[in-house]
Protein backbone atom coordinates (compact mmCIF):
# COMPACT_ATOMS: atom_id res chain seq x y z
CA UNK A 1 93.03 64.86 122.96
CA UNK A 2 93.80 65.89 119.08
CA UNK A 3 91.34 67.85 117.47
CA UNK A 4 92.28 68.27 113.66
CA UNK A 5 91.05 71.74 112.16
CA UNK A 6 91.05 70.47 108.85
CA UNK A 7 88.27 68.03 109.33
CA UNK A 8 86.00 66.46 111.53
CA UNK A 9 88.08 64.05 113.59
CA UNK A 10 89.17 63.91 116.69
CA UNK A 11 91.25 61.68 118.71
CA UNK A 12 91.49 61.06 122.24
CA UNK A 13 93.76 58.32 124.38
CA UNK A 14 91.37 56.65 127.34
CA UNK A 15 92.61 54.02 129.89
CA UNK A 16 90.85 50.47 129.41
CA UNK A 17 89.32 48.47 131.83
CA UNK A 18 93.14 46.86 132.01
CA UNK A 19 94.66 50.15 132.62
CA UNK A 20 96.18 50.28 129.29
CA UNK A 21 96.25 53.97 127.21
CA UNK A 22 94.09 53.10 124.11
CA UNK A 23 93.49 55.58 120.88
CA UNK A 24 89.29 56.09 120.15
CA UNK A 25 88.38 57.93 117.18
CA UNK A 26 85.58 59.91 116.55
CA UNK A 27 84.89 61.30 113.18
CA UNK A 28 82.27 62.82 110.81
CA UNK A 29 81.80 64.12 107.54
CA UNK A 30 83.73 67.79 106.28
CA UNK A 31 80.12 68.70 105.22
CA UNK A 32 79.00 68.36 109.07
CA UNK A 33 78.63 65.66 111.28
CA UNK A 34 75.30 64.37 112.83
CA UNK A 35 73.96 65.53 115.83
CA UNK A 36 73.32 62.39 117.28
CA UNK A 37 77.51 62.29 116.93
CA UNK A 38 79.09 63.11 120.10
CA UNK A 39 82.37 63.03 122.12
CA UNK A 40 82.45 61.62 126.17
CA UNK A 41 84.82 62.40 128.24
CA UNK A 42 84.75 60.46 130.93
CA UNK A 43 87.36 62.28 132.97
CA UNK A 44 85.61 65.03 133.48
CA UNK A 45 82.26 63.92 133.03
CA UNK A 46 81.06 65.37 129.88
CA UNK A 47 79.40 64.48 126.58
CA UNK A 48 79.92 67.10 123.80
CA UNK A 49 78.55 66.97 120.30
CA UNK A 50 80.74 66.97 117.16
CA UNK A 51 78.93 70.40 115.93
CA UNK A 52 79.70 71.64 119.19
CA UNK A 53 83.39 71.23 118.99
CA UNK A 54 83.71 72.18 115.08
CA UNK A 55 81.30 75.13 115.64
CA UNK A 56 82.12 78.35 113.53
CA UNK A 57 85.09 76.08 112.02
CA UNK A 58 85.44 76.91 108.32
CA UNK A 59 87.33 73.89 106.71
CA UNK A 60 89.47 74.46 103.30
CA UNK A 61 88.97 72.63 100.10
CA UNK A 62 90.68 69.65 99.51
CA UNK A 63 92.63 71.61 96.62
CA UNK A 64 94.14 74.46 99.38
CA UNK A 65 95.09 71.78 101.80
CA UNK A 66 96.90 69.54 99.11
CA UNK A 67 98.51 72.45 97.70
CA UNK A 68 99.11 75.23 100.74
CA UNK A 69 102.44 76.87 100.63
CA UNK A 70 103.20 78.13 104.02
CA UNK A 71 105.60 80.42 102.81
């Protein structure tokens, strides 16, 4: 599972009914996603919600992450 911090999105590889790895994606909008948006994981059965996961998450302006100097 990849859980960006710079917006809502995460994605997560799940086995198929043929076995085969697959890549979901579940996203929202930077200005918060919906509550009735939420994440299962099957594996350990679990449903979170996308405020859940991105809870106290402050995310950057679009300006500060095109133009970040790590340095």
């Amino acid at each position: 599972m990849l859980i960006d911090p710079d917006r809502i999105l995460v994605e997560c590889y799940r086995r198929n009914e043929r076995d085969n790895w697959e890549l979901v994606t579940t996203m929202g909008e930077v200005s918060g996603a919906a509550a009735e948006d939420s994440l299962m994981l099957d594996s350990v059965d679990m449903e979170i919600a996308l405020p859940q996961v991105y809870e106290d998450v402050v995310f950057p302006d679009g300006d500060e992450v095109l133009h970040s100097n790590p340095n």
